[in-house]
Protein backbone atom coordinates (compact mmCIF):
# COMPACT_ATOMS: atom_id res chain seq x y z
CA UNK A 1 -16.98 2.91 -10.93
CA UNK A 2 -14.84 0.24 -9.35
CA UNK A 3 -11.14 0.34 -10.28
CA UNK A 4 -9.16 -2.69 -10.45
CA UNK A 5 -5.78 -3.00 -9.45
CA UNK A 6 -2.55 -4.00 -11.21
CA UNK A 7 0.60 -4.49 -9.37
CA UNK A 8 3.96 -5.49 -10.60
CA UNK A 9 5.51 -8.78 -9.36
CA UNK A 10 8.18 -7.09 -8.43
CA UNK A 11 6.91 -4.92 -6.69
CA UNK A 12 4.39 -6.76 -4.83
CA UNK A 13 7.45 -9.31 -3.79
CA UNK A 14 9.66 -6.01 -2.56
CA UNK A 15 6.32 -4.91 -0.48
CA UNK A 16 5.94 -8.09 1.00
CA UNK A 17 9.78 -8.74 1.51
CA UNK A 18 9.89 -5.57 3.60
CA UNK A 19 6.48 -5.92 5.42
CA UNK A 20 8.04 -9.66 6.86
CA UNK A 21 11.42 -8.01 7.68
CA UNK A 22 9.79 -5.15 9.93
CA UNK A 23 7.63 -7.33 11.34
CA UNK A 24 5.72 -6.87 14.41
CA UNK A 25 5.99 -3.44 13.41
CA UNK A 26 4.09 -1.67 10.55
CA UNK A 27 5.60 -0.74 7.35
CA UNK A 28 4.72 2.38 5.32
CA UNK A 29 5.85 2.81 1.72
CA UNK A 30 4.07 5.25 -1.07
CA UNK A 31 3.13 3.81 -4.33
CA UNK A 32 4.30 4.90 -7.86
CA UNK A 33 2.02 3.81 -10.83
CA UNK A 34 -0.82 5.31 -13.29
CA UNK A 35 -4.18 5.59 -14.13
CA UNK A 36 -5.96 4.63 -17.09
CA UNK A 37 -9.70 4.62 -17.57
CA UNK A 38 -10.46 2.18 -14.54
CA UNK A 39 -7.04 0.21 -13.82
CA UNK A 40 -4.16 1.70 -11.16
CA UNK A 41 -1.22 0.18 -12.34
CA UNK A 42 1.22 0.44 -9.84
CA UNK A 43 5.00 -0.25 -10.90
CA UNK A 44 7.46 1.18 -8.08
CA UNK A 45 7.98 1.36 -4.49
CA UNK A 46 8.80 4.27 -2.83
CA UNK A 47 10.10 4.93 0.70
CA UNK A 48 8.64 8.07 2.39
CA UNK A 49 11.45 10.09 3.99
CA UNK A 50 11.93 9.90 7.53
CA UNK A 51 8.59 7.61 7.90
CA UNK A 52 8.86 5.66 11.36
CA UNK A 53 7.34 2.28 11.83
CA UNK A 54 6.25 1.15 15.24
CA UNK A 55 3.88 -1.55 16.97
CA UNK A 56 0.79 0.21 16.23
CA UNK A 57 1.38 2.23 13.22
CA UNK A 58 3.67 3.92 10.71
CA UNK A 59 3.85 7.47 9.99
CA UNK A 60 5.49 9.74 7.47
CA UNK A 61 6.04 13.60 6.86
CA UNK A 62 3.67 14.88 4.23
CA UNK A 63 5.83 18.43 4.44
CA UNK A 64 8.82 16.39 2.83
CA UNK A 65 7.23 14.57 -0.04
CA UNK A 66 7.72 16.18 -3.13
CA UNK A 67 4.86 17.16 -5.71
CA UNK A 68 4.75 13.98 -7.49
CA UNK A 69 1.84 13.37 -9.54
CA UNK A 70 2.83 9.52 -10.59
CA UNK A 71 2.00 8.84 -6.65
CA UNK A 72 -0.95 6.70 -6.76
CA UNK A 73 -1.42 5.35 -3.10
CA UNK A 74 -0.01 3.60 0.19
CA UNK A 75 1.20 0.29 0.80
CA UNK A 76 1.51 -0.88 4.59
CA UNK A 77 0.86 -3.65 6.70
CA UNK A 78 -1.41 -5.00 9.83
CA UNK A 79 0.77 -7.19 11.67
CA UNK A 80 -2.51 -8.56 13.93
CA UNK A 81 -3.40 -10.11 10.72
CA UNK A 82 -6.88 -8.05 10.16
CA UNK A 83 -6.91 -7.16 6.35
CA UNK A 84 -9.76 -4.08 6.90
CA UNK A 85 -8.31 -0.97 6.76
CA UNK A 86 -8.90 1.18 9.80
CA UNK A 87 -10.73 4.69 10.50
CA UNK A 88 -7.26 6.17 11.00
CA UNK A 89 -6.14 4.41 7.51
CA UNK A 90 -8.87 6.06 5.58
CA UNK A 91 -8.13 9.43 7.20
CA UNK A 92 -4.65 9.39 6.44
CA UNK A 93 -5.75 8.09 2.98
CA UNK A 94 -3.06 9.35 -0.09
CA UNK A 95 -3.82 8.97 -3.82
CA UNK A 96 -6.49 6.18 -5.01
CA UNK A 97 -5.43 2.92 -3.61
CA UNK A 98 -4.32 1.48 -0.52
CA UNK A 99 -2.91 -1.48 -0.17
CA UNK A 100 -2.70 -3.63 3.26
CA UNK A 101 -0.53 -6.32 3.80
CA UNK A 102 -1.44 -9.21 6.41
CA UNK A 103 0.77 -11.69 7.80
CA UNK A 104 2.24 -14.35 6.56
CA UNK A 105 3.61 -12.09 4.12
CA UNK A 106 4.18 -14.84 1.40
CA UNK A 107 1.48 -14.38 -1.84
CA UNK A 108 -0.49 -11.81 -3.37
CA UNK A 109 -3.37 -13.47 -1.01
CA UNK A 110 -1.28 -11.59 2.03
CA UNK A 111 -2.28 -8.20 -0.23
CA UNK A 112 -5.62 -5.97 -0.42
CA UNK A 113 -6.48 -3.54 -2.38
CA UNK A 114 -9.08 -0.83 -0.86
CA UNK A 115 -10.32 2.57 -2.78
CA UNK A 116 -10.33 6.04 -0.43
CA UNK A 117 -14.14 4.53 0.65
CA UNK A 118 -12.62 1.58 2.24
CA UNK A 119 -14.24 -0.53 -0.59
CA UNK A 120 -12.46 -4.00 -1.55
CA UNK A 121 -10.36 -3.91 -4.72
CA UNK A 122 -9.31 -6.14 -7.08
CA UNK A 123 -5.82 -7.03 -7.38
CA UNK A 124 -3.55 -8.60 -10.07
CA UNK A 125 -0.61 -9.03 -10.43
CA UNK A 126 1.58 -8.69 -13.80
CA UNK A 127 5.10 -9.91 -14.81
């Protein structure tokens, strides 16, 4: 079963507002939504405590998030542009969607949506 993805426009503008701020590093954010039947709506950003964000990738301390079951995934950029997520992305791979941000860090089209398998989402985004 393929989910589909639903993302807030506020909250896809926030993502993409921070990715172009840090850039050339990588951002790192967790994701705050739900699940029903085959749609992860995602409705909040939030920042992972003491996560760093360097030139070749973020990183955050699982040891300090707290047990929050509303956590749905990862959002974080590729500043080279390359929208696949990585090996390293899939091992470090939180909740049931991750979402990669590319350069230029304007639309939704700058956002992808992958499942734990590395398999292409769909995305939409809601007012």
């Amino acid at each position: 079963m393929d989910l589909k993805v639903i993302v807030k426009r506020e909250v896809l503008e926030a993502l993409l507002e921070v990715a172009s701020r840090v850039y050339p590093r990588e951002m790192l954010t967790l994701l705050r939504g739900r699940k029903r039947k085959d749609v992860v709506e995602i409705y909040e950003v939030l920042i992972a405590p003491l996560s760093t964000h360097g030139l070749d990738s973020a990183h955050f301390r699982l040891d300090l998030l707290p047990l929050d079951f509303t956590i749905v995934g990862l959002a974080h950029s590729h500043p080279s542009g390359d929208p696949r997520p990585s090996i390293e992305d899939l091992h470090n791979f939180i909740g049931l969607v991750m979402l990669i941000l590319t350069p230029p860090y304007k639309t939704s089209r700058d956002v992808h949506a992958y499942n734990s398998s590395g398999d292409h989402l769909d995305l939409e985004v809601k007012d």
